[in-house]
C-alpha atoms as a PDB file:
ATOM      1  CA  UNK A   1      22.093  -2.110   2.793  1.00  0.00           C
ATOM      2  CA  UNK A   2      20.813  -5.022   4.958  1.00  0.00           C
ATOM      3  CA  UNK A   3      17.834  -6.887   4.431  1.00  0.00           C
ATOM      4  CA  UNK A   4      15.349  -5.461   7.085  1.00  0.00           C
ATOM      5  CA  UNK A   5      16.256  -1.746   5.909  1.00  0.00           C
ATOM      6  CA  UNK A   6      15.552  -2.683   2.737  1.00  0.00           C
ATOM      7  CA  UNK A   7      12.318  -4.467   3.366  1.00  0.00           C
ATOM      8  CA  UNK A   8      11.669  -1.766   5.581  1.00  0.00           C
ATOM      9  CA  UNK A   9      12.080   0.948   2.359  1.00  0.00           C
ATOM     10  CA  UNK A  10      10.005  -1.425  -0.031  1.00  0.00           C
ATOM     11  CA  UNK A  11       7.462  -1.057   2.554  1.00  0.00           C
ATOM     12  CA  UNK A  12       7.395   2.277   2.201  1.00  0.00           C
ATOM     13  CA  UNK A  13       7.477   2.998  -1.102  1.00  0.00           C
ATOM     14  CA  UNK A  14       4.448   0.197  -1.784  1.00  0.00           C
ATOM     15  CA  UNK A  15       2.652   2.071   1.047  1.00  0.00           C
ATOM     16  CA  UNK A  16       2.622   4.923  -0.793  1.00  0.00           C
ATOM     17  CA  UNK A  17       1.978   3.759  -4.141  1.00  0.00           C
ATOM     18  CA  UNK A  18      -1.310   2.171  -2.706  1.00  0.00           C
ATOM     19  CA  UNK A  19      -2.399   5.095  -0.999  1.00  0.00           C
ATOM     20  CA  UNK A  20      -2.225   6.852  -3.831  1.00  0.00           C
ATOM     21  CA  UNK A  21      -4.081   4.626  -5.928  1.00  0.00           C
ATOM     22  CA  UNK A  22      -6.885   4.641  -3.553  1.00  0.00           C
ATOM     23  CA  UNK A  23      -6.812   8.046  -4.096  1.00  0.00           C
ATOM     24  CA  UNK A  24      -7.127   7.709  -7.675  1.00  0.00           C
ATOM     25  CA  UNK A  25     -10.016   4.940  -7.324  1.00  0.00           C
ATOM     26  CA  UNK A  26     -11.982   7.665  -4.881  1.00  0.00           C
ATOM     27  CA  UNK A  27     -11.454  10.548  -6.926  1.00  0.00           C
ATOM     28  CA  UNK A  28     -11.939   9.266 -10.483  1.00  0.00           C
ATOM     29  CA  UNK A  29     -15.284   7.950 -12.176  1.00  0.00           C
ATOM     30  CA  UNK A  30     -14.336   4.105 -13.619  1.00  0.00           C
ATOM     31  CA  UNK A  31     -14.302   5.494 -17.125  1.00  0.00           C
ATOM     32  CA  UNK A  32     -11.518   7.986 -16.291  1.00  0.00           C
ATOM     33  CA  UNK A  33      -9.113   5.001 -14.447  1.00  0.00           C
ATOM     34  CA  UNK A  34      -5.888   4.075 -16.711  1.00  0.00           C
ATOM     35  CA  UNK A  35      -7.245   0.944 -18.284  1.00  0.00           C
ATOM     36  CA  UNK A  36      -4.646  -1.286 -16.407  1.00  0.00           C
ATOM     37  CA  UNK A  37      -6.919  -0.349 -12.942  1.00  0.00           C
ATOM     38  CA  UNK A  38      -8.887  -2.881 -12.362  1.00  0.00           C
ATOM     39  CA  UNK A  39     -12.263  -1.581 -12.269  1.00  0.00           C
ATOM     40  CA  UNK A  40     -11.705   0.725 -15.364  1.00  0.00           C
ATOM     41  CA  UNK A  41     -14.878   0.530 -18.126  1.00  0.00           C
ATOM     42  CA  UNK A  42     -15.870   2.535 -21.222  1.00  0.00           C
ATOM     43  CA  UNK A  43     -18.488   4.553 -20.233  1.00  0.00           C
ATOM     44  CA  UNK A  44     -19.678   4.087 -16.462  1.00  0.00           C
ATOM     45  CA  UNK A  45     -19.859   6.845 -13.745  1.00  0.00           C
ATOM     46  CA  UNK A  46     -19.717   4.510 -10.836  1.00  0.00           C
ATOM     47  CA  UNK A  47     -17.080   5.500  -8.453  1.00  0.00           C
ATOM     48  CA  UNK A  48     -14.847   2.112  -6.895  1.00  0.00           C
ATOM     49  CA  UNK A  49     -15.231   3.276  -3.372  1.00  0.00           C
ATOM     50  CA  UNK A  50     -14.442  -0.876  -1.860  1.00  0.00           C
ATOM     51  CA  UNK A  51     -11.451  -0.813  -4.188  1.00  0.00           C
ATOM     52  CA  UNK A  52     -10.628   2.624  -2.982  1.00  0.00           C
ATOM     53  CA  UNK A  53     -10.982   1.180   0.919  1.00  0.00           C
ATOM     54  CA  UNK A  54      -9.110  -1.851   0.010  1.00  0.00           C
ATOM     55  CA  UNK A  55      -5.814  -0.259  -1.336  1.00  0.00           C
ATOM     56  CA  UNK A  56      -5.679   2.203   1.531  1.00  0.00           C
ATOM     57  CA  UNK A  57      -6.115  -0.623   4.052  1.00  0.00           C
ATOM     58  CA  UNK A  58      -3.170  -2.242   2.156  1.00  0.00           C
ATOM     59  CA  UNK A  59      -1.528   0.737   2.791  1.00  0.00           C
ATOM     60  CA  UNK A  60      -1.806   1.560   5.775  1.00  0.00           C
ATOM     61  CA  UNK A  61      -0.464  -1.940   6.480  1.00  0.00           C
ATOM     62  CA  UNK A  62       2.859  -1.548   4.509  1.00  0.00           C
ATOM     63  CA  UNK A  63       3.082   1.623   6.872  1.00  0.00           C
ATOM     64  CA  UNK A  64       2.849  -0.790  10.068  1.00  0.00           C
ATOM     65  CA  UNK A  65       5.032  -3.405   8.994  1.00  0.00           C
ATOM     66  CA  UNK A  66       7.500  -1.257   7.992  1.00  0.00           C
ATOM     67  CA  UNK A  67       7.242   0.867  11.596  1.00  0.00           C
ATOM     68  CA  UNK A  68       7.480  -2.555  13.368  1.00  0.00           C
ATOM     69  CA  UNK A  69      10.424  -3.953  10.710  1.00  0.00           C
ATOM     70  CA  UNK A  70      12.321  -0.635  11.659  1.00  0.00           C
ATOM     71  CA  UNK A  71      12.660  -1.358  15.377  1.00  0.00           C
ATOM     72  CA  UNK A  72      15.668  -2.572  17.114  1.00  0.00           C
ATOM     73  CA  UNK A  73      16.554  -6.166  16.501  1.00  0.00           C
ATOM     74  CA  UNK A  74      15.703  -8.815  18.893  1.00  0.00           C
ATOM     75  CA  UNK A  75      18.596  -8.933  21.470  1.00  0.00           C
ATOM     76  CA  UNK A  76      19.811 -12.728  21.499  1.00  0.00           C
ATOM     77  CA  UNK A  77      19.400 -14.476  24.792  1.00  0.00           C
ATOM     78  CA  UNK A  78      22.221 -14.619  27.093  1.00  0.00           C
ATOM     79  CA  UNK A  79      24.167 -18.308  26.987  1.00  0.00           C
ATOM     80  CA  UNK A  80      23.601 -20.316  29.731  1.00  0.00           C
END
């Protein structure tokens, strides 16, 4: 596998991992996150809705890089 597919499948994969956790942030009162979130305390209701907003932006940009990585190579200038 070259490098640009597999950037291109990293991208992916991250993509979706961070969408997900947004998910999880929007869904989930900060006492319920796994304690490695970052947000996660004993006790509270409040709901991360910026940390929610930030992983789905970061998602949403491993979707575009990937879509642009996944184009057709630059074609190399003819030799003069």
């Amino acid at each position: 596998m070259d490098r640009r597919r597999l950037l291109t499948v990293l991208a992916i994969v991250l993509g979706v991992v961070l969408i997900v956790i947004a998910v999880v942030y929007w869904a989930e009162p900060a006492k319920s996150l796994p304690s490695f979130f970052p947000g996660h305390t004993a006790g509270s209701n409040h709901h991360h809705v910026k940390h929610g907003i930030a992983a789905f932006l970061l998602g949403i940009a491993c979707f575009v890089f990937a879509w642009f990585n996944s184009g057709k190579p630059k074609a190399e200038p003819p030799a003069a």
